[in-house]
C-alpha atoms as a PDB file:
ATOM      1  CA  UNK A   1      13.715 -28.488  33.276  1.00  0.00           C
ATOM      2  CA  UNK A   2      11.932 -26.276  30.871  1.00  0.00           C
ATOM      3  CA  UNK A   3      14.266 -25.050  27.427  1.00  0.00           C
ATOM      4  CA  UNK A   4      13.147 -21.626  26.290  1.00  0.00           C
ATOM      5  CA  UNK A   5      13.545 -19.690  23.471  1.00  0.00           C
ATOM      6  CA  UNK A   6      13.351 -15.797  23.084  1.00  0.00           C
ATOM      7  CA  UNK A   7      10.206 -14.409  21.236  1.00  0.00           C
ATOM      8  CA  UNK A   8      12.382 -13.774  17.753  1.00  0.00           C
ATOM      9  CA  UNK A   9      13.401 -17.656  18.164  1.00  0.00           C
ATOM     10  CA  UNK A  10      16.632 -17.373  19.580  1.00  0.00           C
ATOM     11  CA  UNK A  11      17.720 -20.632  21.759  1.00  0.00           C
ATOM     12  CA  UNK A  12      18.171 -19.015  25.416  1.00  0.00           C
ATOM     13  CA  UNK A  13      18.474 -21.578  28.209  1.00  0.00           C
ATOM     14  CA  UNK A  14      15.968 -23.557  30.623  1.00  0.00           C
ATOM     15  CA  UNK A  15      14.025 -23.010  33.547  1.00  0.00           C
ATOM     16  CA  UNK A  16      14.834 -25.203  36.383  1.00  0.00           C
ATOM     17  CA  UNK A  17      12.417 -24.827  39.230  1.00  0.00           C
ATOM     18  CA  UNK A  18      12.062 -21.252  39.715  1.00  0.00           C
ATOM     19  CA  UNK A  19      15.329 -20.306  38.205  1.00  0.00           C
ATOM     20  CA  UNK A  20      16.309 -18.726  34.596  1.00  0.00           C
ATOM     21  CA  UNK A  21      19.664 -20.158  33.496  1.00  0.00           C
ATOM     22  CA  UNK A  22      22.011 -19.614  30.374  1.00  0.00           C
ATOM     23  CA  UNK A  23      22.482 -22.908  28.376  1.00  0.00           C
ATOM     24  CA  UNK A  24      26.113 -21.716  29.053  1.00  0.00           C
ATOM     25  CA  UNK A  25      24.947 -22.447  32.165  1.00  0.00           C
ATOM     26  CA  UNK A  26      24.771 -19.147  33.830  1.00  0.00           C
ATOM     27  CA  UNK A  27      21.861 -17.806  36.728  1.00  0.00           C
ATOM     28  CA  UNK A  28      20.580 -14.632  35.438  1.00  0.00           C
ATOM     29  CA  UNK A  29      17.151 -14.571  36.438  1.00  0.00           C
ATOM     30  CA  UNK A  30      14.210 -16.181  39.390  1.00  0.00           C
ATOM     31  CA  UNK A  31      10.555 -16.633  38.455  1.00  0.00           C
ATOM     32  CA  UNK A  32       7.413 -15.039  39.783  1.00  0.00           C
ATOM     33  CA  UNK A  33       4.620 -17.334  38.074  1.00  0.00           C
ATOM     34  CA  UNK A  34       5.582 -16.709  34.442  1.00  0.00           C
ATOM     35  CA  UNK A  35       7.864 -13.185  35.064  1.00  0.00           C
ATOM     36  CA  UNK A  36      11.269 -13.362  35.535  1.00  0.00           C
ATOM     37  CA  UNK A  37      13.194 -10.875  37.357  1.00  0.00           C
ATOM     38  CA  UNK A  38      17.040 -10.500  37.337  1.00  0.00           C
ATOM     39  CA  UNK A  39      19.466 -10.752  40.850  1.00  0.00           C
ATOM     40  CA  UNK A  40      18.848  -7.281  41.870  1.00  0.00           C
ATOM     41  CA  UNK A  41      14.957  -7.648  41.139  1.00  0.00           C
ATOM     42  CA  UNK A  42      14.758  -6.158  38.141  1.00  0.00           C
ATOM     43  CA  UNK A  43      11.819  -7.325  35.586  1.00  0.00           C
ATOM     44  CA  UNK A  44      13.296  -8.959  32.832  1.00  0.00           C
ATOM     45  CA  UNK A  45      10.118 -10.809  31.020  1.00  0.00           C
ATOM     46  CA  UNK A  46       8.001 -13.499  30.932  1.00  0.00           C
ATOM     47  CA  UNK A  47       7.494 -16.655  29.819  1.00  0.00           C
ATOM     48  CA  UNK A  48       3.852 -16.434  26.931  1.00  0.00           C
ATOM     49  CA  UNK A  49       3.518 -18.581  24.165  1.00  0.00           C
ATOM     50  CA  UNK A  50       5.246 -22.122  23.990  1.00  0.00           C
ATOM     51  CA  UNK A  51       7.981 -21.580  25.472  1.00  0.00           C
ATOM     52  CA  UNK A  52       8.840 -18.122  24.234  1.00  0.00           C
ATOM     53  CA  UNK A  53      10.727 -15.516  26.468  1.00  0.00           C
ATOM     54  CA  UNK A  54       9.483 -11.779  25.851  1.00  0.00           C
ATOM     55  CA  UNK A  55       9.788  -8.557  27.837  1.00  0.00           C
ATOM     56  CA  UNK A  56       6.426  -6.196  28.771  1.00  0.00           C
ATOM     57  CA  UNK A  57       7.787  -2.840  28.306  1.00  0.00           C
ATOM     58  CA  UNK A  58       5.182  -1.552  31.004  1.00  0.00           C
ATOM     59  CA  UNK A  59       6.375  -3.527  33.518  1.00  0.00           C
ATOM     60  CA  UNK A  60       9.879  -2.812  33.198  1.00  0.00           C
ATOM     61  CA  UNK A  61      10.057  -0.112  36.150  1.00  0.00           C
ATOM     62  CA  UNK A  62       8.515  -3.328  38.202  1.00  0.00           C
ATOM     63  CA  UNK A  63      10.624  -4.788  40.988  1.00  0.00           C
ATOM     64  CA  UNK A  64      10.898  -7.795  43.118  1.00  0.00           C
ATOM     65  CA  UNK A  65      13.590  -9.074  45.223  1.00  0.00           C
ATOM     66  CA  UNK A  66      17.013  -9.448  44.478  1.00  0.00           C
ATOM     67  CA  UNK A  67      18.536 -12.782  44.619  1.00  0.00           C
ATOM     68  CA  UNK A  68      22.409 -14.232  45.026  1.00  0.00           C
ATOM     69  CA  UNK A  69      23.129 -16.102  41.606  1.00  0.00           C
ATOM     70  CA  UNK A  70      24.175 -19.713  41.943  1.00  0.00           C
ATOM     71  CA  UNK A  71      27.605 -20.680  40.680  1.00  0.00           C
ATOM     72  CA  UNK A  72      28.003 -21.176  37.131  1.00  0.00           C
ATOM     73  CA  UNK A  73      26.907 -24.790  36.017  1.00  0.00           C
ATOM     74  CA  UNK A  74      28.001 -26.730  32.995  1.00  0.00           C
ATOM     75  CA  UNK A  75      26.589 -26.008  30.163  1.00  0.00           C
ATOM     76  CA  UNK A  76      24.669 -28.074  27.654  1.00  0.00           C
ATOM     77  CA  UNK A  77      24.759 -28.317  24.047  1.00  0.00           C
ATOM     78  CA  UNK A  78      22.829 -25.766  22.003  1.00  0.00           C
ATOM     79  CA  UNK A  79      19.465 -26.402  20.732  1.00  0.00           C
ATOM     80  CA  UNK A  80      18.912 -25.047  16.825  1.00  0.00           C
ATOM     81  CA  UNK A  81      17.172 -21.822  16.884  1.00  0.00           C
ATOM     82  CA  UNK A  82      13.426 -21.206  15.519  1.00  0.00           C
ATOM     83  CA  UNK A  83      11.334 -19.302  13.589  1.00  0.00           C
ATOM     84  CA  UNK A  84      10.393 -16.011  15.213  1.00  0.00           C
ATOM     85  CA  UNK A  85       6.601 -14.666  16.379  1.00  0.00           C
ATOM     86  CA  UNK A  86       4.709 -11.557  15.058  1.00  0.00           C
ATOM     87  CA  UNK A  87       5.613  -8.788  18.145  1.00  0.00           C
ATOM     88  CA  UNK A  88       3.081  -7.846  20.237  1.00  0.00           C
ATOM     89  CA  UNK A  89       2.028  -4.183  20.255  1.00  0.00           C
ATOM     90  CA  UNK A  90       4.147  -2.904  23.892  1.00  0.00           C
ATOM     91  CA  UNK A  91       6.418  -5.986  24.000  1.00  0.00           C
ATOM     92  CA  UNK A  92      10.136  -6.583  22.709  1.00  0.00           C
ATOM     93  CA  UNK A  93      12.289  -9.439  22.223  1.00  0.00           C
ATOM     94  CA  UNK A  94      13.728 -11.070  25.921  1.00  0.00           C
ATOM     95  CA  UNK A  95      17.511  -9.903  26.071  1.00  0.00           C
ATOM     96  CA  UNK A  96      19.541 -12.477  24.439  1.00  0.00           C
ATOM     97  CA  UNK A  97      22.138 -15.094  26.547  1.00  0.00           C
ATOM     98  CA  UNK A  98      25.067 -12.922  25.237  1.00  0.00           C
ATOM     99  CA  UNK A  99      23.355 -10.224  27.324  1.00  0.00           C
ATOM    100  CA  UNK A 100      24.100 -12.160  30.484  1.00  0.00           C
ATOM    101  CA  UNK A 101      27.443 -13.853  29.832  1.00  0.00           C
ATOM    102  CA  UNK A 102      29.262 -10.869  29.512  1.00  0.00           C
ATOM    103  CA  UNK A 103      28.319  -9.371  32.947  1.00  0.00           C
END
């Protein structure tokens, strides 16, 4: 299990295996080497920088295949947010967990 953060420092959840979870403990997203596409194969991000979660705005148009979410897991305690990075020029900041929880 891998915690990540999003690229402005927000906690987000872990990567268990090839799978993106909440720390709510939600599936939202599978792995492709470091990108991460949603269930119906839609890029999300990637994983760059220590942990960090950030979205290519190029590759957003990029698919892979969709996936059936696992059921919801228990959740784990939140980790303290961090200080965020410098944006790269044609990136933006991973959607946040709230993103996910609410669909």
């Amino acid at each position: 299990m891998e915690w990540l953060w999003t690229w402005k420092g927000k906690f987000f959840g872990y990567k268990d295996g090839s799978d993106l979870w909440t720390y709510k403990g939600k599936h939202v997203g599978r792995f492709y080497g470091t990108e991460v596409y949603d269930r119906n194969g839609n890029y999300l991000g990637e994983i760059k920088s220590d942990k960090r979660l950030i979205t290519d705005k190029s590759k957003k148009r990029t698919k892979r295949s969709g996936f059936s979410p696992y059921a919801k897991r228990a959740g784990y305690a939140r980790y303290a947010n961090y200080a965020g990075y410098a944006m790269y020029a044609g990136y933006e900041d991973f959607p946040t967990y709230e993103m996910f929880e609410n669909k």
